[in-house]
PDB file of N, CA and C in Angstrom:
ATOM      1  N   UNK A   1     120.077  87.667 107.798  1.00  0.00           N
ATOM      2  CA  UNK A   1     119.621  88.341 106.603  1.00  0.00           C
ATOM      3  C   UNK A   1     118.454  87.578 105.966  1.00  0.00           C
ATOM      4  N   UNK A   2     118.318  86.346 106.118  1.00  0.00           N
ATOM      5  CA  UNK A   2     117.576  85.418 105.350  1.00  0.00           C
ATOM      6  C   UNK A   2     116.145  85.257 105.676  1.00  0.00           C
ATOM      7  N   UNK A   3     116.053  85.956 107.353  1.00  0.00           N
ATOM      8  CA  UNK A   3     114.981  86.044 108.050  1.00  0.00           C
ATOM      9  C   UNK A   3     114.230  87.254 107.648  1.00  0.00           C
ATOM     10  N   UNK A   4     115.270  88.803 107.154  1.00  0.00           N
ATOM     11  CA  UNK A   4     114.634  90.188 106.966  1.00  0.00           C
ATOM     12  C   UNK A   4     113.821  89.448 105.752  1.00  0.00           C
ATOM     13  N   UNK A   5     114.655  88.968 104.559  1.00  0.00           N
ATOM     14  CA  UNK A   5     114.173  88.693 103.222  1.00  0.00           C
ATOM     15  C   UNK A   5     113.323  88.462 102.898  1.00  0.00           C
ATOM     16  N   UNK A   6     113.116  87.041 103.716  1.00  0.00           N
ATOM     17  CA  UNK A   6     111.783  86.704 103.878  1.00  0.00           C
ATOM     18  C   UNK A   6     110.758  87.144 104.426  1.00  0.00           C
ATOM     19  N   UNK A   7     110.870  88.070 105.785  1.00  0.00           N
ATOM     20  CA  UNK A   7     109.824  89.090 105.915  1.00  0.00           C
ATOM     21  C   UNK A   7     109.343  90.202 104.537  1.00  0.00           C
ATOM     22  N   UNK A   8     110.208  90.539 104.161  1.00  0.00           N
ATOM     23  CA  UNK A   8     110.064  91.696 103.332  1.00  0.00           C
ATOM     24  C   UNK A   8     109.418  90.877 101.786  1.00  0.00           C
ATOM     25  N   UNK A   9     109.563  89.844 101.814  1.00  0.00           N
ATOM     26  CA  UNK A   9     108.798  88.643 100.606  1.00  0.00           C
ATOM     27  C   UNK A   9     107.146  88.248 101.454  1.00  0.00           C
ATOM     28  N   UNK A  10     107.605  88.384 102.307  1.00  0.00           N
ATOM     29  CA  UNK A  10     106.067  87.443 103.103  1.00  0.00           C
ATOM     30  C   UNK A  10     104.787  89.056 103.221  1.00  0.00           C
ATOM     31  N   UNK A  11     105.513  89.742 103.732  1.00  0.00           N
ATOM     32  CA  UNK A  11     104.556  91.027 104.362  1.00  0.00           C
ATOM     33  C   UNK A  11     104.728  92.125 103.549  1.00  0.00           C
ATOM     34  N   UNK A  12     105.945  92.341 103.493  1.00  0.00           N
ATOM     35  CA  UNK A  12     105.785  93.730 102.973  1.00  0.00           C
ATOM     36  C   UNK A  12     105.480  94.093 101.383  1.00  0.00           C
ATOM     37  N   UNK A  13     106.339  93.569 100.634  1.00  0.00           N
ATOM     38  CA  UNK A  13     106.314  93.677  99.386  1.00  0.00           C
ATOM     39  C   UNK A  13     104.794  93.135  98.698  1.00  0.00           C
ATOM     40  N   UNK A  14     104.617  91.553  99.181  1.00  0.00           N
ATOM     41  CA  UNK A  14     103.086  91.396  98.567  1.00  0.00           C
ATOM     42  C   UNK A  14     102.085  92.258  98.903  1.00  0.00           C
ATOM     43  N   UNK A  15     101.794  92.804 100.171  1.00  0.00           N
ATOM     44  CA  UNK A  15     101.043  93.683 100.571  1.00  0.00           C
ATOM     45  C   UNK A  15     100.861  94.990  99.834  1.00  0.00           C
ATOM     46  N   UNK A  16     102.098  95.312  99.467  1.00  0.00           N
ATOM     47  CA  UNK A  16     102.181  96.245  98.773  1.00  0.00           C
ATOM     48  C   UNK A  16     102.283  96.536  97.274  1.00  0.00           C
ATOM     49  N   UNK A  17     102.290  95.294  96.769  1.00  0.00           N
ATOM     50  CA  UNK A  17     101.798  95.249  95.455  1.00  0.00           C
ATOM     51  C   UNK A  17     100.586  94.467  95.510  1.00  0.00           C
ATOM     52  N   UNK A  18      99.707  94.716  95.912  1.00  0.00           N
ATOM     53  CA  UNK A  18      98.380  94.251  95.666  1.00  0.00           C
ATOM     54  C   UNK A  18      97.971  92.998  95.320  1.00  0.00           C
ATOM     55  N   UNK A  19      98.580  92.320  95.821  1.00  0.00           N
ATOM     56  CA  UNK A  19      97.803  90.994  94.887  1.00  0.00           C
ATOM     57  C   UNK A  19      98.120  90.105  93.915  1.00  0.00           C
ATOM     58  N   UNK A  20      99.224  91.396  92.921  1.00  0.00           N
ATOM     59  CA  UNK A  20      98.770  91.323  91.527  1.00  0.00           C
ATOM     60  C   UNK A  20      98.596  91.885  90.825  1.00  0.00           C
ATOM     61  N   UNK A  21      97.725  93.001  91.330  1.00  0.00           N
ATOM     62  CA  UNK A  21      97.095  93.834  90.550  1.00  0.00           C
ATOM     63  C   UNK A  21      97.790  94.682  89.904  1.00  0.00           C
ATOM     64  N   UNK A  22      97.742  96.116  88.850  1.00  0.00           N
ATOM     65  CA  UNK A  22      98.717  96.600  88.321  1.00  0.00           C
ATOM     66  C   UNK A  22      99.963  97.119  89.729  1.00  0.00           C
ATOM     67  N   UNK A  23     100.941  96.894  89.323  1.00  0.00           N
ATOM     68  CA  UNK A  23     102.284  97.727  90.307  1.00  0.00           C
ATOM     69  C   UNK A  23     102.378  98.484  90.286  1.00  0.00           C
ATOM     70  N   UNK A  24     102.561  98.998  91.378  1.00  0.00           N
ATOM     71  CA  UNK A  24     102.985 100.724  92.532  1.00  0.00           C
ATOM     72  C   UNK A  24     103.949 100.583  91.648  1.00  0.00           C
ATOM     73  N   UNK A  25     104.594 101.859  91.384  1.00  0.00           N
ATOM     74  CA  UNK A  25     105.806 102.418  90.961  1.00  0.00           C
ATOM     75  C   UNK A  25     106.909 102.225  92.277  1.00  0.00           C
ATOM     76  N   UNK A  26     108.474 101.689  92.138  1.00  0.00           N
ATOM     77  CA  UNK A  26     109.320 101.572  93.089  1.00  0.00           C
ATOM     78  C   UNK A  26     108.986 100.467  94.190  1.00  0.00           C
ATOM     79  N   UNK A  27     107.833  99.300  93.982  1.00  0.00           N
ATOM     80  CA  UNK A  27     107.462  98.110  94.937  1.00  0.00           C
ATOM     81  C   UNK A  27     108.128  97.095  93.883  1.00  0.00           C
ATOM     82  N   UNK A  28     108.625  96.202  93.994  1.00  0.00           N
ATOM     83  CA  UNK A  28     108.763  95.164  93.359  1.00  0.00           C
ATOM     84  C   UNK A  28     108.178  93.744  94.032  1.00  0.00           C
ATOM     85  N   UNK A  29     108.016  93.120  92.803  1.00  0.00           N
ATOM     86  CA  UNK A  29     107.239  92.246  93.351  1.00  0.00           C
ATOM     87  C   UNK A  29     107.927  90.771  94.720  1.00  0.00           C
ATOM     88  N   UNK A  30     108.872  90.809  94.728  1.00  0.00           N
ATOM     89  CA  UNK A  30     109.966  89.567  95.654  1.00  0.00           C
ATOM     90  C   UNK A  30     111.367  90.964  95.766  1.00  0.00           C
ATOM     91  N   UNK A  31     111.939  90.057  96.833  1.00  0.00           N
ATOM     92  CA  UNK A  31     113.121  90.892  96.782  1.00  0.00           C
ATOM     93  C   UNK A  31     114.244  90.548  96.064  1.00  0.00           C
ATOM     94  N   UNK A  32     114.113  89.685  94.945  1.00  0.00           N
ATOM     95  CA  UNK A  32     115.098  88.753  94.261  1.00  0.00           C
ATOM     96  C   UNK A  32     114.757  89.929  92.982  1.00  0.00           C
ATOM     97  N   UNK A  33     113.156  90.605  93.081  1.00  0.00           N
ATOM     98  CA  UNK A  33     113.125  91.575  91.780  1.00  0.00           C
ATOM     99  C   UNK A  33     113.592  93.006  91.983  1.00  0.00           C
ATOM    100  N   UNK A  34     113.839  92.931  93.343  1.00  0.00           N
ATOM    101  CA  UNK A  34     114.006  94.384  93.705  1.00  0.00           C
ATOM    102  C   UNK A  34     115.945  94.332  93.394  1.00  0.00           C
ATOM    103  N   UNK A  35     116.639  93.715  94.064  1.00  0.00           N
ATOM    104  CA  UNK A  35     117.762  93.108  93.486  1.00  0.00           C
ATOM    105  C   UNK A  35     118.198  93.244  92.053  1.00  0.00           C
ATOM    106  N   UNK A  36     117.672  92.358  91.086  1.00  0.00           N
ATOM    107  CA  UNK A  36     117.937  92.863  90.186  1.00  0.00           C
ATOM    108  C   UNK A  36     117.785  94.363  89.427  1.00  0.00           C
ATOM    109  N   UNK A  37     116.482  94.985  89.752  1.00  0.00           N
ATOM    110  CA  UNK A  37     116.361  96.254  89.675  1.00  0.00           C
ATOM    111  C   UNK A  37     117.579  96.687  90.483  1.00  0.00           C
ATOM    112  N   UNK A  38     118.375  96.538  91.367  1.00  0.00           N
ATOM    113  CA  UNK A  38     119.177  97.818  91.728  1.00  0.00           C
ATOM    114  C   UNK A  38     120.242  97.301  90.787  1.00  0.00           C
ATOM    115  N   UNK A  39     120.826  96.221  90.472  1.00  0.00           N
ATOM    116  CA  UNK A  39     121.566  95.915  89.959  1.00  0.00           C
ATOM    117  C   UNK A  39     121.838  96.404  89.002  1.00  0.00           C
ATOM    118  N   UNK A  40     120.700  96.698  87.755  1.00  0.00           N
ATOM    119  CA  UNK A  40     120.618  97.463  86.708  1.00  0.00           C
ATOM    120  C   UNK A  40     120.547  98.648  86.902  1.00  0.00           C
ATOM    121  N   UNK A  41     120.440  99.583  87.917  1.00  0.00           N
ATOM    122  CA  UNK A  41     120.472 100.909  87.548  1.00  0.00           C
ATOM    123  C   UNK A  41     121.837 101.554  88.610  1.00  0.00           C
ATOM    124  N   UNK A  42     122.086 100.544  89.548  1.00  0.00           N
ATOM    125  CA  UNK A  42     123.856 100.679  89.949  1.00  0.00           C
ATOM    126  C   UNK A  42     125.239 100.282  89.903  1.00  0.00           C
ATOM    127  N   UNK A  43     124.687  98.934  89.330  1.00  0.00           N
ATOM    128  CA  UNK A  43     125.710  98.312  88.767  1.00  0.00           C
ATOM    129  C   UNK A  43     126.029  98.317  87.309  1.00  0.00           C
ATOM    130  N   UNK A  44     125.163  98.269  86.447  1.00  0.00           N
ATOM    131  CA  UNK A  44     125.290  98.032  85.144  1.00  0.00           C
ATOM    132  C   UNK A  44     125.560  99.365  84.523  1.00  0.00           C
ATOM    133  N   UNK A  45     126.046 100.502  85.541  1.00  0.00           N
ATOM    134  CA  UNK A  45     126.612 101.557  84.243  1.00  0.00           C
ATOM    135  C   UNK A  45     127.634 101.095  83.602  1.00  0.00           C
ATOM    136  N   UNK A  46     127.999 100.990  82.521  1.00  0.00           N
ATOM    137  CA  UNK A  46     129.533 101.084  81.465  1.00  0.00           C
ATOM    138  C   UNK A  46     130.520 101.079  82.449  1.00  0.00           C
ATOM    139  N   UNK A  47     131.024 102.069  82.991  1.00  0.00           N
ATOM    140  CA  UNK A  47     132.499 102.013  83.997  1.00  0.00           C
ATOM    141  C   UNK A  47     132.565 100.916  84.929  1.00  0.00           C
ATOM    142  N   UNK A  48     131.570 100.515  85.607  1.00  0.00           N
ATOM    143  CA  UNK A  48     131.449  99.390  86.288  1.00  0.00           C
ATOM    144  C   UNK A  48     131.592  98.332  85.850  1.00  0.00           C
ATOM    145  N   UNK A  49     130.275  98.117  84.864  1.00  0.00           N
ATOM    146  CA  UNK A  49     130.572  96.989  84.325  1.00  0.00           C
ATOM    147  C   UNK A  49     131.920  95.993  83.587  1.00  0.00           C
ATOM    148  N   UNK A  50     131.753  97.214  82.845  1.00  0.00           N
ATOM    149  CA  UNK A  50     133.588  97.152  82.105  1.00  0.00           C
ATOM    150  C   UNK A  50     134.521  97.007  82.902  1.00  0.00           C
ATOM    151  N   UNK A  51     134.649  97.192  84.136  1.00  0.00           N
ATOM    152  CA  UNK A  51     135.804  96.851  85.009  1.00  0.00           C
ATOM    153  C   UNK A  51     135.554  95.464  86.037  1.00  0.00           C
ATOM    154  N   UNK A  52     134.164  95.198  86.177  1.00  0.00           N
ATOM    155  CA  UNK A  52     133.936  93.666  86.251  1.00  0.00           C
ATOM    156  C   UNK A  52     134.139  93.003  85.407  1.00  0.00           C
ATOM    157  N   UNK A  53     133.991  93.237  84.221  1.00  0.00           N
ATOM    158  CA  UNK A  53     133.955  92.257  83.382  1.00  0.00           C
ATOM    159  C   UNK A  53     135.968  91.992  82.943  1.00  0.00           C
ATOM    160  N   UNK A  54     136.574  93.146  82.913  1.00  0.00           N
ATOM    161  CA  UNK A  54     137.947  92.685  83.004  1.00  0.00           C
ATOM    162  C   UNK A  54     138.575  91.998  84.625  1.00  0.00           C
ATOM    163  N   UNK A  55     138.105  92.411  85.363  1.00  0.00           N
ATOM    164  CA  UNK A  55     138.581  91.709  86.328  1.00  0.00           C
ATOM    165  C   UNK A  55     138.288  89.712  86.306  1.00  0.00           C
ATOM    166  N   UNK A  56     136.915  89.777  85.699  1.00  0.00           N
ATOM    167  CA  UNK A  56     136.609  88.274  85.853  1.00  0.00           C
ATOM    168  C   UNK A  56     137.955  87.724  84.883  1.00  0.00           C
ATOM    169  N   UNK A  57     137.603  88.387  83.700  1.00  0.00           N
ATOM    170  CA  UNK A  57     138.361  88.081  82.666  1.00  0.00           C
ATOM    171  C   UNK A  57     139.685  87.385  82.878  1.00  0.00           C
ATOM    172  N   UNK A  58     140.472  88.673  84.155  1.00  0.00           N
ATOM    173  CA  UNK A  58     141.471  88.371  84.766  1.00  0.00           C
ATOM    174  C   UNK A  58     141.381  87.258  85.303  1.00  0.00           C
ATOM    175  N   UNK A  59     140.896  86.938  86.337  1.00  0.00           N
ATOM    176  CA  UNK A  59     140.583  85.283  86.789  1.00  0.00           C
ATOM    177  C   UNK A  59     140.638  84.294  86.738  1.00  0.00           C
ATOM    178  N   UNK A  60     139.703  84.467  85.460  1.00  0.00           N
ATOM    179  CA  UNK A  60     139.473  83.209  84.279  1.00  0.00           C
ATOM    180  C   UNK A  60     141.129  83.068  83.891  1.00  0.00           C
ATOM    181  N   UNK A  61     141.398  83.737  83.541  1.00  0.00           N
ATOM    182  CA  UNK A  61     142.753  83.461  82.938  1.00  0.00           C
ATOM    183  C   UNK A  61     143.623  83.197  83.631  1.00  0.00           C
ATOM    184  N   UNK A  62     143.794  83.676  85.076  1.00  0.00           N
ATOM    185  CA  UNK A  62     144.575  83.110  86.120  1.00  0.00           C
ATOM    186  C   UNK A  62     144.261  82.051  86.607  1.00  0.00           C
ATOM    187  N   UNK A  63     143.184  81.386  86.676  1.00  0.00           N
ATOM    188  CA  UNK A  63     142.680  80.282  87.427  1.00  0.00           C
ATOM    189  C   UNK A  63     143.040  79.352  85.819  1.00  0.00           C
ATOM    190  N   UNK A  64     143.436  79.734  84.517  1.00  0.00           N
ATOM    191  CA  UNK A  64     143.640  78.654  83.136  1.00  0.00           C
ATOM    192  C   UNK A  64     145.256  78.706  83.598  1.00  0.00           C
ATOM    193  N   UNK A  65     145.727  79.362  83.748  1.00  0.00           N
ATOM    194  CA  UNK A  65     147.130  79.287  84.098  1.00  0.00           C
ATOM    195  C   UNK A  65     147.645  78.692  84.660  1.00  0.00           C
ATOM    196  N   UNK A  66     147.082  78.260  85.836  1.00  0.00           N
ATOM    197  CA  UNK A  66     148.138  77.523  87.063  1.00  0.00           C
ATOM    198  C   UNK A  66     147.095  76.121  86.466  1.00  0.00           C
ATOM    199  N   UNK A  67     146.303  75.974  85.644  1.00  0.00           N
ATOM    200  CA  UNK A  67     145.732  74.551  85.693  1.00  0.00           C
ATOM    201  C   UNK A  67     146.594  74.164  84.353  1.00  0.00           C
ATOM    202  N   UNK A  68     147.107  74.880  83.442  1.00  0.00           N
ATOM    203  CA  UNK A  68     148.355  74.293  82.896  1.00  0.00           C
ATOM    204  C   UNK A  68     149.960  73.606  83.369  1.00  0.00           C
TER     205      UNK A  68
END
């Protein structure tokens, strides 16, 4: 995977955002930005989130438990 990434950081994506110059709509600039962009528009609805965020919750509190 680490090899696509970096292709898609080395060739594709800079190439395709120009330089620099103003951004294509849907190019991001690294794939660490494209990432977070999906993150926010598939992960971060409300139902999701809210059920990650209780599950960690859960965790946290199980992993405080047995360290008592």
């Amino acid at each position: 995977m680490d090899s696509i990434f970096d292709y898609l950081n080395r060739y594709w994506i800079r190439s395709h955002s120009q330089g620099g110059e103003v951004p294509i709509e849907g190019v991001h600039v690294s794939v660490r930005a494209m990432g977070v962009a999906m993150w926010r528009e598939h992960v971060q609805i409300p139902e999701v989130s809210e059920r990650i965020l209780d599950d960690i919750w859960n965790m946290s509190t199980q992993v405080r438990d047995t360290m008592d």
